[in-house]
N, C-alpha and C. Protein backbone atom coordinates (compact mmCIF):
# COMPACT_ATOMS: atom_id res chain seq x y z
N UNK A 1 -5.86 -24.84 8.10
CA UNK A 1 -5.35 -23.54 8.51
C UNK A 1 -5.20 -22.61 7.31
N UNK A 2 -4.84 -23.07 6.44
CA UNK A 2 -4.20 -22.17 5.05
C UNK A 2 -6.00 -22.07 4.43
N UNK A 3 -6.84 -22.93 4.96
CA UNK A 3 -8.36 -22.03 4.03
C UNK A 3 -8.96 -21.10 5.20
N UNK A 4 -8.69 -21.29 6.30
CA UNK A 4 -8.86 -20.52 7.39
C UNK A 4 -8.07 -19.37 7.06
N UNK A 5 -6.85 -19.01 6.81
CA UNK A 5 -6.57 -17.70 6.46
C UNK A 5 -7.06 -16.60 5.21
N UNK A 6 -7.20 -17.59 4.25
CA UNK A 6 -7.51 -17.06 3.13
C UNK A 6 -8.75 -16.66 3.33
N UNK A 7 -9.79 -17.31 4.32
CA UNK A 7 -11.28 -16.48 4.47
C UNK A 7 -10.87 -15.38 5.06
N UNK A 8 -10.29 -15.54 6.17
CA UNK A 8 -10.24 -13.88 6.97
C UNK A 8 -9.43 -12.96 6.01
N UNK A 9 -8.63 -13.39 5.28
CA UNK A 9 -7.59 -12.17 4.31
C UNK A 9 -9.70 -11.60 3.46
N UNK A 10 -9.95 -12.87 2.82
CA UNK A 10 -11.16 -12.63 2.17
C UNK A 10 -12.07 -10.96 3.16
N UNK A 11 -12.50 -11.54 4.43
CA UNK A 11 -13.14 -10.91 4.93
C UNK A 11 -13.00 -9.71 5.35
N UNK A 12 -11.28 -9.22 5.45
CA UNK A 12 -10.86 -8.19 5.67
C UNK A 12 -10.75 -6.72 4.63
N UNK A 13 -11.27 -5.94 5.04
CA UNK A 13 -11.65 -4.35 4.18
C UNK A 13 -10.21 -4.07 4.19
N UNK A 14 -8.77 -3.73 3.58
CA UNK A 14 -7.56 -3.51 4.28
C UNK A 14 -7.75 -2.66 3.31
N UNK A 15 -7.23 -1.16 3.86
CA UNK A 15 -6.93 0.34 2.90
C UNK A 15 -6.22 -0.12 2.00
N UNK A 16 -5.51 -1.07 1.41
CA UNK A 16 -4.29 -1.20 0.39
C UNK A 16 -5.37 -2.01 -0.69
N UNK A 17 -6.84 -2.46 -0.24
CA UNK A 17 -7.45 -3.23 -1.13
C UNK A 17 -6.90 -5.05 -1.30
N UNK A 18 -5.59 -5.45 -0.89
CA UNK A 18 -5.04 -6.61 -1.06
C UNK A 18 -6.10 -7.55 -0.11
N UNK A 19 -6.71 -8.68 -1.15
CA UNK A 19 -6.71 -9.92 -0.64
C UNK A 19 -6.10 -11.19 -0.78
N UNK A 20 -4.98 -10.91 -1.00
CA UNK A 20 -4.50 -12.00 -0.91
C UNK A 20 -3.37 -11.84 -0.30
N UNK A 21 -1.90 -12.72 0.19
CA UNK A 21 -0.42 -11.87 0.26
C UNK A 21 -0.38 -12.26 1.57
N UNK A 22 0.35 -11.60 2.33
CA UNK A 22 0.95 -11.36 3.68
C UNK A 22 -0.66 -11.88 4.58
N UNK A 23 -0.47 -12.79 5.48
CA UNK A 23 -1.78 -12.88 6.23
C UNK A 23 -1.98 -11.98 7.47
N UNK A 24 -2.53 -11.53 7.71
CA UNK A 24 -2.74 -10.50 8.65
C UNK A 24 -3.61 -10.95 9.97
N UNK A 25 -3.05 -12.31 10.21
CA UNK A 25 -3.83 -12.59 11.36
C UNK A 25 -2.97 -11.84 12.97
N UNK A 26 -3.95 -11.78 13.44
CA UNK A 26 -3.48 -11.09 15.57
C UNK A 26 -3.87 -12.67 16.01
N UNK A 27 -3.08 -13.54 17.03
CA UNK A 27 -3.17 -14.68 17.49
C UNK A 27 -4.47 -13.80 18.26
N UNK A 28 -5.25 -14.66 19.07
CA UNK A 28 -6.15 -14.38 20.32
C UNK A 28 -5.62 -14.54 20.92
N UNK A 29 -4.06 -14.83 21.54
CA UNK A 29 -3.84 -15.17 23.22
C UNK A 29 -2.67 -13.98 23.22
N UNK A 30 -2.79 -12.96 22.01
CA UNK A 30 -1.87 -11.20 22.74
C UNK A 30 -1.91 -11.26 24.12
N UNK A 31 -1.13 -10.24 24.84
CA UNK A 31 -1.57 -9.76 25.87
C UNK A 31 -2.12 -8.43 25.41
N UNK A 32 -2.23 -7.38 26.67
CA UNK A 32 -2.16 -6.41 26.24
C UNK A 32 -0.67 -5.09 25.80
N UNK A 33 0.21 -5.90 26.40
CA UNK A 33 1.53 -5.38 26.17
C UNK A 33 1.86 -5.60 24.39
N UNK A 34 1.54 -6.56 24.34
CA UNK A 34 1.85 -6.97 23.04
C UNK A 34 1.30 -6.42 21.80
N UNK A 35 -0.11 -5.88 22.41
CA UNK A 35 -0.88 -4.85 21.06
C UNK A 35 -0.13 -3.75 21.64
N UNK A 36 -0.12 -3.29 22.53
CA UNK A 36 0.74 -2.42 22.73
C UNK A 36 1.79 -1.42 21.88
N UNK A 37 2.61 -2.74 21.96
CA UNK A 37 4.44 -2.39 21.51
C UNK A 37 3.88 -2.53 19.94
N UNK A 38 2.93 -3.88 19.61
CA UNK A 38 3.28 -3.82 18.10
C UNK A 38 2.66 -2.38 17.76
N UNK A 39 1.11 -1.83 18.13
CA UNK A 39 0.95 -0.26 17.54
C UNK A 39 1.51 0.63 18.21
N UNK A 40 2.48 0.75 18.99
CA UNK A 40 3.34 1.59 18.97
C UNK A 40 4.16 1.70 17.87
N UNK A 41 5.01 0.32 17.24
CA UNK A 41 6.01 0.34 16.32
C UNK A 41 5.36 0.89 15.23
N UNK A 42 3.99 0.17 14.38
CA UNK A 42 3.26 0.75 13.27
C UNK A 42 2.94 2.01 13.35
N UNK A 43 2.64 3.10 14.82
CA UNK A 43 2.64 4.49 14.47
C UNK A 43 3.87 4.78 14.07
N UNK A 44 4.83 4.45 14.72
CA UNK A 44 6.20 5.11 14.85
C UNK A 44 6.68 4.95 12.98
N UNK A 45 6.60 3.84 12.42
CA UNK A 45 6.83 3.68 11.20
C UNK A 45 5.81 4.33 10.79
N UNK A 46 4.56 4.82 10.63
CA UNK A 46 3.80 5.78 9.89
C UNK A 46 4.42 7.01 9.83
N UNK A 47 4.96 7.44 10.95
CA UNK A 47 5.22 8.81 11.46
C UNK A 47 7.06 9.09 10.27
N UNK A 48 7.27 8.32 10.40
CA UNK A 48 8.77 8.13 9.68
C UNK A 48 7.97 8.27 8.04
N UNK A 49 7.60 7.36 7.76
CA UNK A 49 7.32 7.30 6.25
C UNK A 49 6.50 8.90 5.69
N UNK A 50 5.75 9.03 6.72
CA UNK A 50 4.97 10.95 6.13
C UNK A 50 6.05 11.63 6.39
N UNK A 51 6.76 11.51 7.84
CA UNK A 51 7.41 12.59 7.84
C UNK A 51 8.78 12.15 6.05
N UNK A 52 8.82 11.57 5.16
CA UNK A 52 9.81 11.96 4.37
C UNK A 52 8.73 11.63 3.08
N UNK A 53 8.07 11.10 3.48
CA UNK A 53 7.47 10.77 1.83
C UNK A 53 5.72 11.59 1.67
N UNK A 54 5.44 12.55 2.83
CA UNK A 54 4.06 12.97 2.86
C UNK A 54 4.03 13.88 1.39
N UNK A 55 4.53 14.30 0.98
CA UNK A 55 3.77 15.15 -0.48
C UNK A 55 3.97 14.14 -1.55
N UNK A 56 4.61 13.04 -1.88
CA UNK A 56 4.49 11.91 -2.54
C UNK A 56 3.28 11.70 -2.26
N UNK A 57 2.82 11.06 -1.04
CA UNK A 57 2.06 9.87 -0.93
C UNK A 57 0.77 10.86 -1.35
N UNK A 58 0.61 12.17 -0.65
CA UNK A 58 -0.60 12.84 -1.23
C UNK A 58 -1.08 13.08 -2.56
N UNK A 59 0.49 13.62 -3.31
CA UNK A 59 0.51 13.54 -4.63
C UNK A 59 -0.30 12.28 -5.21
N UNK A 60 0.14 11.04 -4.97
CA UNK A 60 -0.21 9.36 -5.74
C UNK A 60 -1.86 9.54 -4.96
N UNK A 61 -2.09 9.76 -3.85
CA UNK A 61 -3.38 9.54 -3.44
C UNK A 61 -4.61 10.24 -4.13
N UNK A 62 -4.07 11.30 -4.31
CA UNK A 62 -5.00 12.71 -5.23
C UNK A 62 -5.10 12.02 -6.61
N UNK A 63 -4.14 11.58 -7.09
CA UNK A 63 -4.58 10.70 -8.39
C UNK A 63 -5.10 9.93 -8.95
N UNK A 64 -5.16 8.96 -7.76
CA UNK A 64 -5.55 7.52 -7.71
C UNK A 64 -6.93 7.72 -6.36
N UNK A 65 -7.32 8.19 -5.56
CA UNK A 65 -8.41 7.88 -4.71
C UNK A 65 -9.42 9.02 -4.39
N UNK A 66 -8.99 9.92 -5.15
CA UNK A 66 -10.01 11.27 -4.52
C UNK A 66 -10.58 12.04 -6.32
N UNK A 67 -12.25 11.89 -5.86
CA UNK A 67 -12.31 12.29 -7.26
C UNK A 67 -12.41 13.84 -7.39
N UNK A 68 -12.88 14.76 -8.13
CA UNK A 68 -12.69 15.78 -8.49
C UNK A 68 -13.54 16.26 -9.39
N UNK A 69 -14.83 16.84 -8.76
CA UNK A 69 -16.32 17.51 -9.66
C UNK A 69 -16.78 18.59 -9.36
N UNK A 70 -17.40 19.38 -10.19
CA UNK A 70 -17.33 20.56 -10.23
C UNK A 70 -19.19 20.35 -9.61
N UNK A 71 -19.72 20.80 -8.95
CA UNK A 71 -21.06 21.55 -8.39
C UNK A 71 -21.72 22.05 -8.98
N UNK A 72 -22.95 21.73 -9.65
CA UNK A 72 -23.77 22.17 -10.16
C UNK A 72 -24.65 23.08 -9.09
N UNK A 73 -24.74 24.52 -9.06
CA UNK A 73 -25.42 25.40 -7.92
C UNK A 73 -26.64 25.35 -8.15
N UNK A 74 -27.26 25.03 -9.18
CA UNK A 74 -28.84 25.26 -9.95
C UNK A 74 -29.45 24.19 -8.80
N UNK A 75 -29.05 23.07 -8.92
CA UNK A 75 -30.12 22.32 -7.96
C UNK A 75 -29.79 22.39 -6.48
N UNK A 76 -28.61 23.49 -5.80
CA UNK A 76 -28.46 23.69 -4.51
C UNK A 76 -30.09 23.84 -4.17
N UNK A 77 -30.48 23.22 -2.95
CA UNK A 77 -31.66 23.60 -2.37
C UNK A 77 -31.31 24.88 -1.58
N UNK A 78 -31.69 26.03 -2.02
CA UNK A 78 -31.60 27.10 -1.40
C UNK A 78 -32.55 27.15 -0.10
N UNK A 79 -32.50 27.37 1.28
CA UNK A 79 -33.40 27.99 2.44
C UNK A 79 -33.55 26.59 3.08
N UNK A 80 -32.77 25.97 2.97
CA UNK A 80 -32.71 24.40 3.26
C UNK A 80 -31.83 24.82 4.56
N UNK A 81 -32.44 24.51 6.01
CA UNK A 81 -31.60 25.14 7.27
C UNK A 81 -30.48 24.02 7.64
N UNK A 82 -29.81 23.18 6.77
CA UNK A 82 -28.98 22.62 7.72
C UNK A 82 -28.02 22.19 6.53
């Protein structure tokens, strides 16, 4: 079980980049109530954390994930229709 998790942590793309840590398995026998309530709770805690920490988190994100280059116009393909 414990190399069975560590492949799927492996296999998983997670926005935070972590592979390793907290296992992030969903059993297969959810219902549908149960995905439900749990992404209900995870919006509801998204919605809490922007609503007090959104110009932080943009601030750290702009620093760390978004790059920032200036356009060279010379090689714009000019008359290029789309």
């Amino acid at each position: 079980m414990k190399h069975a998790i560590k492949r799927i942590m492996k296999d998983m793309h997670l926005p935070s980049g972590r592979l390793c840590g907290v296992p992030m398995v969903v059993a297969d026998d959810w219902s549908t109530e149960q995905v439900v309530a749990v992404t209900e709770l995870l919006q509801d805690l998204l919605q809490v954390i922007h609503s007090r920490y959104q110009s932080e988190l943009y601030a750290y994100w702009k620093t760390t994930r978004i790059t920032e280059f200036e356009v060279d116009a010379s090689t714009d393909d000019q008359g290029v229709p789309f």
